[in-house]
Structure formats: structure tokens, C-alpha cells
PDB file of N, CA and C in Angstrom:
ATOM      1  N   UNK A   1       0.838  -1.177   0.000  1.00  0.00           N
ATOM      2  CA  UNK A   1       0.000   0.000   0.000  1.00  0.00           C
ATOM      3  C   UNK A   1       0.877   1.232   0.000  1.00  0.00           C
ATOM      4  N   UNK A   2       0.576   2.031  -0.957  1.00  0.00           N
ATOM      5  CA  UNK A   2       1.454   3.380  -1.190  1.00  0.00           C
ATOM      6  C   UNK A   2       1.158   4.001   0.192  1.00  0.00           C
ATOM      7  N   UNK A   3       2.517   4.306   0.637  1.00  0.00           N
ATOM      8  CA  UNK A   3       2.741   5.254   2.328  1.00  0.00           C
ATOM      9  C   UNK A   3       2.922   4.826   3.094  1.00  0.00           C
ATOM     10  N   UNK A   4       2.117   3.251   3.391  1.00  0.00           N
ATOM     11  CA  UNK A   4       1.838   2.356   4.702  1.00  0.00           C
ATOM     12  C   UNK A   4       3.208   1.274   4.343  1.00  0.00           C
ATOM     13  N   UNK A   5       4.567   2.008   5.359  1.00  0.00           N
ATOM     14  CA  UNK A   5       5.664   0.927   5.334  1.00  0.00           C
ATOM     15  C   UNK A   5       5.574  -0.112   6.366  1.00  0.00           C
ATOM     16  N   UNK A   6       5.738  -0.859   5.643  1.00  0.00           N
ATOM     17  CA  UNK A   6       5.412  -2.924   6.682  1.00  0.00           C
ATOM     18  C   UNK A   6       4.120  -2.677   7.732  1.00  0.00           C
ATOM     19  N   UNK A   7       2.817  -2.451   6.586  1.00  0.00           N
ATOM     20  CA  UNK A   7       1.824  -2.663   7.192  1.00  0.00           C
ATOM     21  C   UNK A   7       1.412  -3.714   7.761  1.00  0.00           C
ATOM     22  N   UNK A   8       0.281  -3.736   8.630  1.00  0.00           N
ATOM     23  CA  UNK A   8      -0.295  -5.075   9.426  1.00  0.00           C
ATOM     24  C   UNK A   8      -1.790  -4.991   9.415  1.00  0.00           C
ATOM     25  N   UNK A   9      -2.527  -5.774   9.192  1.00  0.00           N
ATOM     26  CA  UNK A   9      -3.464  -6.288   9.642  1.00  0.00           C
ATOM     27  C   UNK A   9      -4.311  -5.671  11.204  1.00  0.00           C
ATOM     28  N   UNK A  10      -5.221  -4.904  10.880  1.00  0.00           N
ATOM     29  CA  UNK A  10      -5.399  -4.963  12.280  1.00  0.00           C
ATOM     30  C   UNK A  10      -6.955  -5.194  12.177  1.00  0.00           C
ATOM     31  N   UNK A  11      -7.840  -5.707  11.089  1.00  0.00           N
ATOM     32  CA  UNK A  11      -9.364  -6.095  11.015  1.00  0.00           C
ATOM     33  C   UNK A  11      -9.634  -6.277   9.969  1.00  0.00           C
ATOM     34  N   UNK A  12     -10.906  -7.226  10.066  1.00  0.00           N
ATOM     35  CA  UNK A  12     -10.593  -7.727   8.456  1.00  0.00           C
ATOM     36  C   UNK A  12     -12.593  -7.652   8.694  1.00  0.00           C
ATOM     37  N   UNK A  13     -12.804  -6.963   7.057  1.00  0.00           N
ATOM     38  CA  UNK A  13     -13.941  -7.043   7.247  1.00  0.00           C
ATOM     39  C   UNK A  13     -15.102  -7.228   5.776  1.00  0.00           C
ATOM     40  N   UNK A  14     -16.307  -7.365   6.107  1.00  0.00           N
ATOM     41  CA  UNK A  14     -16.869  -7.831   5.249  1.00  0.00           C
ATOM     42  C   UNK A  14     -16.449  -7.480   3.733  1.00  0.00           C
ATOM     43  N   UNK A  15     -16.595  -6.424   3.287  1.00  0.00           N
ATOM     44  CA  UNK A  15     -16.299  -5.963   1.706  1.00  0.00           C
ATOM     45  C   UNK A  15     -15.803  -4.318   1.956  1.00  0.00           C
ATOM     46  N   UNK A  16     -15.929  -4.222   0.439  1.00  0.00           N
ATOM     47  CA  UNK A  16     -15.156  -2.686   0.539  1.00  0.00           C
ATOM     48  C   UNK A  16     -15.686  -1.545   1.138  1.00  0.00           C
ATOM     49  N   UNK A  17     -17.312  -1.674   0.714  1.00  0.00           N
ATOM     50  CA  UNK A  17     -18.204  -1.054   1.698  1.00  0.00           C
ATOM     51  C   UNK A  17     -17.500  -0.349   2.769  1.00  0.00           C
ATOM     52  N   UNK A  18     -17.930  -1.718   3.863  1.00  0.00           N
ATOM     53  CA  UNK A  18     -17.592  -1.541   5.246  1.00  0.00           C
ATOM     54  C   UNK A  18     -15.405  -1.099   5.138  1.00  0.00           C
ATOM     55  N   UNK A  19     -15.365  -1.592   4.153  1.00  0.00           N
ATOM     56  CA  UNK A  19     -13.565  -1.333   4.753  1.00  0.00           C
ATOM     57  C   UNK A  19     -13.186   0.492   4.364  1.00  0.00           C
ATOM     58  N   UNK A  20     -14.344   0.972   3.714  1.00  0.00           N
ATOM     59  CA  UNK A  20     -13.959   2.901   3.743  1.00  0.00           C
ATOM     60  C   UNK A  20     -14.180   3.190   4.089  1.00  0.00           C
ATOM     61  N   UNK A  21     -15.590   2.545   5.424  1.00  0.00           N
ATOM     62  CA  UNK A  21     -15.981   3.212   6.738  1.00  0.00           C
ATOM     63  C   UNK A  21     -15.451   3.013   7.692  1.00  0.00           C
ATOM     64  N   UNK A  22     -14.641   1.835   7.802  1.00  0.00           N
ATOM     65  CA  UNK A  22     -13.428   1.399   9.002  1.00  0.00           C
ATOM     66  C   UNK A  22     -12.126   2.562   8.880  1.00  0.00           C
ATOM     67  N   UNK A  23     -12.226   2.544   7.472  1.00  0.00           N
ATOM     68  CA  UNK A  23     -10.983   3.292   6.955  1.00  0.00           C
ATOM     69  C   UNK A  23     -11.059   5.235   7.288  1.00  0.00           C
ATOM     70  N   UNK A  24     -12.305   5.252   6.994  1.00  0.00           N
ATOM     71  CA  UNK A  24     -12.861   6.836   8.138  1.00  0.00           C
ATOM     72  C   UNK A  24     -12.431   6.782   8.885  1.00  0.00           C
ATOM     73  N   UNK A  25     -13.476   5.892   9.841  1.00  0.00           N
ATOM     74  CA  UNK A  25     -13.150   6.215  11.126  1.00  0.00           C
ATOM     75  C   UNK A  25     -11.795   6.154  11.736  1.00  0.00           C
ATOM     76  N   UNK A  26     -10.940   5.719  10.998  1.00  0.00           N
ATOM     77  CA  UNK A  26      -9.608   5.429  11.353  1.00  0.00           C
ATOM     78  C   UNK A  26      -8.555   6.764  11.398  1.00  0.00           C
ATOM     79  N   UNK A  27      -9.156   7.098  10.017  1.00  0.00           N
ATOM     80  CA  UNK A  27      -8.516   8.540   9.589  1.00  0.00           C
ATOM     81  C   UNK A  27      -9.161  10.072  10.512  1.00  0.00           C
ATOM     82  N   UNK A  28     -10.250   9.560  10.738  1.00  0.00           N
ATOM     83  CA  UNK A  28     -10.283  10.611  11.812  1.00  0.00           C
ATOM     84  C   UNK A  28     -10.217  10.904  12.974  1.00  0.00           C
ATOM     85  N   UNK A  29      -9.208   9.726  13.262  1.00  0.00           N
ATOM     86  CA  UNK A  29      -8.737   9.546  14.796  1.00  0.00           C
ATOM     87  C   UNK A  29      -7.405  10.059  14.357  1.00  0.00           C
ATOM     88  N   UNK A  30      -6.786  10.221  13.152  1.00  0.00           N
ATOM     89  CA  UNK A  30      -5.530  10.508  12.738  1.00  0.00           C
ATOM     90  C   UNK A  30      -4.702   9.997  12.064  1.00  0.00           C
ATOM     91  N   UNK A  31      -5.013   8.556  12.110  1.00  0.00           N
ATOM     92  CA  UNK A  31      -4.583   7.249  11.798  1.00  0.00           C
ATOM     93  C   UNK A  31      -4.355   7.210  10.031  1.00  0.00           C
ATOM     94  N   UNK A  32      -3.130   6.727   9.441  1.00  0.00           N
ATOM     95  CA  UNK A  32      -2.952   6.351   8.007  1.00  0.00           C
ATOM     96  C   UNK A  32      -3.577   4.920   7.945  1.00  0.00           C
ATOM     97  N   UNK A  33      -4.312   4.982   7.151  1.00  0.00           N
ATOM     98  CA  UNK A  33      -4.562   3.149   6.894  1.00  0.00           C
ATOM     99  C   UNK A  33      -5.317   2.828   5.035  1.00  0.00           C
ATOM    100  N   UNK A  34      -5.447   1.678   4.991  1.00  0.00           N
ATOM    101  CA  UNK A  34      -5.833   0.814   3.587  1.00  0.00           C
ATOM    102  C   UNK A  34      -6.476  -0.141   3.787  1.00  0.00           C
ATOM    103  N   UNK A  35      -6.812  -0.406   3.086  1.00  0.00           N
ATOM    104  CA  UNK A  35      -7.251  -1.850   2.799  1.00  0.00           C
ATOM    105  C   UNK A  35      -7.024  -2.900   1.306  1.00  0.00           C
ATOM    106  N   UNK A  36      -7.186  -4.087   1.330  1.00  0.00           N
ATOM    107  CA  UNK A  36      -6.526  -4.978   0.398  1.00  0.00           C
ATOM    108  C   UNK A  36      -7.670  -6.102   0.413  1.00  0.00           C
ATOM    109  N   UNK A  37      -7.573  -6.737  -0.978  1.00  0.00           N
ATOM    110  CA  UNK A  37      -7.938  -7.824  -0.809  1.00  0.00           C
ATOM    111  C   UNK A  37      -7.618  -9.075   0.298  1.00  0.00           C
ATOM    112  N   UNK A  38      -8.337  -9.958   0.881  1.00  0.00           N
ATOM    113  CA  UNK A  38      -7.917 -11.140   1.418  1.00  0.00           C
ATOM    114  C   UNK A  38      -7.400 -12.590   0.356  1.00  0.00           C
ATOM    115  N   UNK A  39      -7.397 -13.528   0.895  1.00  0.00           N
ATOM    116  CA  UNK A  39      -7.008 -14.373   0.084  1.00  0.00           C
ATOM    117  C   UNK A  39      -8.078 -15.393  -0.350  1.00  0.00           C
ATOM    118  N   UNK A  40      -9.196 -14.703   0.621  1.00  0.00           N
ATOM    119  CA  UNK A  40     -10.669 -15.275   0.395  1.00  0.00           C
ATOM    120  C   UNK A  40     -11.322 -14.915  -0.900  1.00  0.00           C
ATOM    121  N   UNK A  41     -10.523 -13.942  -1.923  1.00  0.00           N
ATOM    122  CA  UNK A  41     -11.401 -13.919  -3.182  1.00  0.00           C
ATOM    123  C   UNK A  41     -10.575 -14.253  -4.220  1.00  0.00           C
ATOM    124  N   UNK A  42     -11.059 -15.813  -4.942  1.00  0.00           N
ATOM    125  CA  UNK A  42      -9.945 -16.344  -5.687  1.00  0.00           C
ATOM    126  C   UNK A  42     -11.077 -16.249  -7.311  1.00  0.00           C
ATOM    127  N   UNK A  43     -10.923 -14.771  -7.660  1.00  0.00           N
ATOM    128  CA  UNK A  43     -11.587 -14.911  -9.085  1.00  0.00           C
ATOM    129  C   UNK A  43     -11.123 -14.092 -10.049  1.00  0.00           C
ATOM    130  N   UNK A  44     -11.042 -14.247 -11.125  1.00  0.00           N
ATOM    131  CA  UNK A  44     -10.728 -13.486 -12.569  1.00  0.00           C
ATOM    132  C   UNK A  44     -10.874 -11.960 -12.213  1.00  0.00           C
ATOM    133  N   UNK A  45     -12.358 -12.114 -11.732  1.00  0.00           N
ATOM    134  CA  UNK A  45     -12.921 -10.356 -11.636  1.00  0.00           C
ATOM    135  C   UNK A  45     -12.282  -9.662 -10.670  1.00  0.00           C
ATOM    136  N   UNK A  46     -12.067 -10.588  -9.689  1.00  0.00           N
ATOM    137  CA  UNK A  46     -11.325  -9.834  -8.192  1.00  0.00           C
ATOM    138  C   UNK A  46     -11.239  -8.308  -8.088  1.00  0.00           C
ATOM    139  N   UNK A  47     -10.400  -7.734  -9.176  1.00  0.00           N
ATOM    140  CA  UNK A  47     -10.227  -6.743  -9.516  1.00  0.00           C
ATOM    141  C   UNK A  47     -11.327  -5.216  -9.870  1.00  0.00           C
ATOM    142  N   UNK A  48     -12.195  -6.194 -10.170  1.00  0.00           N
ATOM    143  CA  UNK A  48     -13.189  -5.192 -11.135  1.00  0.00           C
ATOM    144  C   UNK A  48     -15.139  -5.551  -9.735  1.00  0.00           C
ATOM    145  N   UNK A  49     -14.630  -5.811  -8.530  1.00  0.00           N
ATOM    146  CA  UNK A  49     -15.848  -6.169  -8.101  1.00  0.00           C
ATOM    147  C   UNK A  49     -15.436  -5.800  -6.730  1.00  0.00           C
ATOM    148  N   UNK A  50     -16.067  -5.446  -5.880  1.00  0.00           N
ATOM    149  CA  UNK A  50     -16.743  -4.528  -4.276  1.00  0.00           C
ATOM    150  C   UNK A  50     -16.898  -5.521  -3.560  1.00  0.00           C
ATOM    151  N   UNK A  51     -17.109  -6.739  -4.161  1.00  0.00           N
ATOM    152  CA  UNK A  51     -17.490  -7.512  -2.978  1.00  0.00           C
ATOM    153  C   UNK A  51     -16.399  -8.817  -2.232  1.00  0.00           C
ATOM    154  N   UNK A  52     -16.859  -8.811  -0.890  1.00  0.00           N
ATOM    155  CA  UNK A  52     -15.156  -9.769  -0.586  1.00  0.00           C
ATOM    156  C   UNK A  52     -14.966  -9.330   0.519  1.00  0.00           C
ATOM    157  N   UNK A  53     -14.287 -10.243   1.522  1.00  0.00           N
ATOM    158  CA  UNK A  53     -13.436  -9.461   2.662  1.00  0.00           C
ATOM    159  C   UNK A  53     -12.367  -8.567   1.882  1.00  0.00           C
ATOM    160  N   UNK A  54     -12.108  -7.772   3.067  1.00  0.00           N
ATOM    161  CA  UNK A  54     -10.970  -6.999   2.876  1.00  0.00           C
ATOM    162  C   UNK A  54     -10.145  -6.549   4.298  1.00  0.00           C
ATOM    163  N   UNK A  55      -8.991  -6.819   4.099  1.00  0.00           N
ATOM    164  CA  UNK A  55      -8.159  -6.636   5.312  1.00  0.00           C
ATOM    165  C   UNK A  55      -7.746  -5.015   5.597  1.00  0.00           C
ATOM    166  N   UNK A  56      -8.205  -4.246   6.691  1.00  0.00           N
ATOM    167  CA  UNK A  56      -7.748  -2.995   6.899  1.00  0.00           C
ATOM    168  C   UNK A  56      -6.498  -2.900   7.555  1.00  0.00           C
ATOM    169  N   UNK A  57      -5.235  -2.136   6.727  1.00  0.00           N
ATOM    170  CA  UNK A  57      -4.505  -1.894   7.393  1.00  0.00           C
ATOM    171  C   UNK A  57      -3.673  -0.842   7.734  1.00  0.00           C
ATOM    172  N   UNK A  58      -2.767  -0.680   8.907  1.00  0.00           N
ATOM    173  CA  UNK A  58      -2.385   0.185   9.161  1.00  0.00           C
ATOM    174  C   UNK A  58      -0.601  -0.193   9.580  1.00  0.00           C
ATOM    175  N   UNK A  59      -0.338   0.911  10.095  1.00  0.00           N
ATOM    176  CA  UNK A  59       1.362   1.056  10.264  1.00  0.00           C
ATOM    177  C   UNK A  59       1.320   0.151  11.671  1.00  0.00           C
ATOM    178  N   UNK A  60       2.352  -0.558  11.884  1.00  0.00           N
ATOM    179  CA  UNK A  60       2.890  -1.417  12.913  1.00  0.00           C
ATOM    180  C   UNK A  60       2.641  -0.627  14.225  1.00  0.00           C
ATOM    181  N   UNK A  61       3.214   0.627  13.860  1.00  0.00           N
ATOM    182  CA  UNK A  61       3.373   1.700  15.264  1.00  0.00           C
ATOM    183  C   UNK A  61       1.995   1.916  15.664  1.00  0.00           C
ATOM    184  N   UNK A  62       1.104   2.059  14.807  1.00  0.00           N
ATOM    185  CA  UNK A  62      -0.381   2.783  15.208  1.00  0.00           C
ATOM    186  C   UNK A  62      -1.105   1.319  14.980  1.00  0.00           C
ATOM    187  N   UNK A  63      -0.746   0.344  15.354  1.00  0.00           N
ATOM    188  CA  UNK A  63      -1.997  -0.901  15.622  1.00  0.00           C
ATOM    189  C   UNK A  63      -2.462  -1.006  16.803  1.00  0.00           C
ATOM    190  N   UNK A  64      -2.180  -0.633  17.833  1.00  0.00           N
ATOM    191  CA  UNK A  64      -2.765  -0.547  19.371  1.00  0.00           C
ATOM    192  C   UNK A  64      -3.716   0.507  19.205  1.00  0.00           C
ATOM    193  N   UNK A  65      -3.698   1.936  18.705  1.00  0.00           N
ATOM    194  CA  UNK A  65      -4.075   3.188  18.789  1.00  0.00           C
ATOM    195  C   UNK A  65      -5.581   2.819  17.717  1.00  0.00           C
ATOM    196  N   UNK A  66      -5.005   2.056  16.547  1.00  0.00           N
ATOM    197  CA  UNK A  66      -6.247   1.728  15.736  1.00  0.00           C
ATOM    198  C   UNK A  66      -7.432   0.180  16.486  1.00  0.00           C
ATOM    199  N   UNK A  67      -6.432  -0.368  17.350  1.00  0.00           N
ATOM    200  CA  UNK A  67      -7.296  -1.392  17.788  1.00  0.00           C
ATOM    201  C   UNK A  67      -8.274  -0.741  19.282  1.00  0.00           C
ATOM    202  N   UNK A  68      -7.628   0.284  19.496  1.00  0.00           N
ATOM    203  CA  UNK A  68      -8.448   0.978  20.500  1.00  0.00           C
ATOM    204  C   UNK A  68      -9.285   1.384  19.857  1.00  0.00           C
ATOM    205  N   UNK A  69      -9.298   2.154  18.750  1.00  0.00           N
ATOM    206  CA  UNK A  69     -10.262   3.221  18.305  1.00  0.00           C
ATOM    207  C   UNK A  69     -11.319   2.487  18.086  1.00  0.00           C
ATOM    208  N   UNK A  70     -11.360   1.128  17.110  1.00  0.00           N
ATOM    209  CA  UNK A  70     -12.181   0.353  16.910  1.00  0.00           C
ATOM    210  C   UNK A  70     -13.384  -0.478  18.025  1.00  0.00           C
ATOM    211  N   UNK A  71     -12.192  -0.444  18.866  1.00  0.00           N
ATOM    212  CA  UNK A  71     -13.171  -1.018  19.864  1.00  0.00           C
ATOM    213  C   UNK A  71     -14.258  -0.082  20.629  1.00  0.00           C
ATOM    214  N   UNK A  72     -13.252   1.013  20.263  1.00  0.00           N
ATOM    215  CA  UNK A  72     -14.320   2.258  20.858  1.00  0.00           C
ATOM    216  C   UNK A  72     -15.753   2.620  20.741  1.00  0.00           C
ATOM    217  N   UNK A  73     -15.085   2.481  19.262  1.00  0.00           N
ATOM    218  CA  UNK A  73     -16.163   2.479  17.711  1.00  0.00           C
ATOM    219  C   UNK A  73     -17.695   1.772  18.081  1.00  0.00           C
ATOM    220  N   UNK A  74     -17.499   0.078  18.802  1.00  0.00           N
ATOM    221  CA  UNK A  74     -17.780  -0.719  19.039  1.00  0.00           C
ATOM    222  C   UNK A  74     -19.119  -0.870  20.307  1.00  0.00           C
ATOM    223  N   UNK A  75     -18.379   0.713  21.138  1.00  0.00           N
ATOM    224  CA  UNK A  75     -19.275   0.539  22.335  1.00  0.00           C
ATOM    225  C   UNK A  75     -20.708   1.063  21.810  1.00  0.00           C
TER     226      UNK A  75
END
């Protein structure tokens, strides 16, 4: 992911949908983050389709700060 050096994993979620609203809320805690395909979508289209998990991620340093926020998110 362009910016995010030796990103990680910190939630993995239904489709892309939900992964630019994870990806908000992330960013407006301050947080850099992305998301990616999983390895759960094994098709031709992969590319050209919304639907699928997708893994949100962020920088190594800010995975506590993003796993807080989320949980926050949560209450």
C-alpha cells in the first residue's frame, strides 16, 4: 500500500463497503490506513468487483491506537 511501510493487519472485514468506513473512522482519529484484498477472493474479476473481505490496514506503530479506536467504535 502506497505510504503504509510494513503494514499489518489490524481487522478484516466484510467488503469494501464496510472497509472505507473502518478506513474513516480510522482517519479521523488521525490514523494512516488501507485496505486490500484477502485471500478469500480467488476470481478473474477480483479486480473489477466490491465484494469480498478486505483486510484494513495500518502502520505497525499505530496498531494498538487503531485497535483501540475500533473497539471504541464498538461501544
Amino acid at each position: 500500500m502506497a505510504g503504509l511501510d510494513d503494514p499489518v493487519v489490524v481487522t478484516v472485514v466484510a467488503d469494501e463497503t464496510e472497509a472505507e468506513l473502518v478506513c474513516g473512522l480510522l482517519r479521523a482519529g488521525g490514523l494512516e490506513c488501507g485496505y486490500r484484498d484477502t485471500d478469500a477472493i480467488d476470481s478473474t474479476l477480483e479486480e473489477f468487483i466490491a465484494a469480498g473481505p478486505r483486510e484494513i490496514i495500518v502502520r505497525e506503530t499505530d496498531l494498538e491506537a487503531a485497535r483501540t479506536l475500533l473497539a471504541d467504535a464498538q461501544r
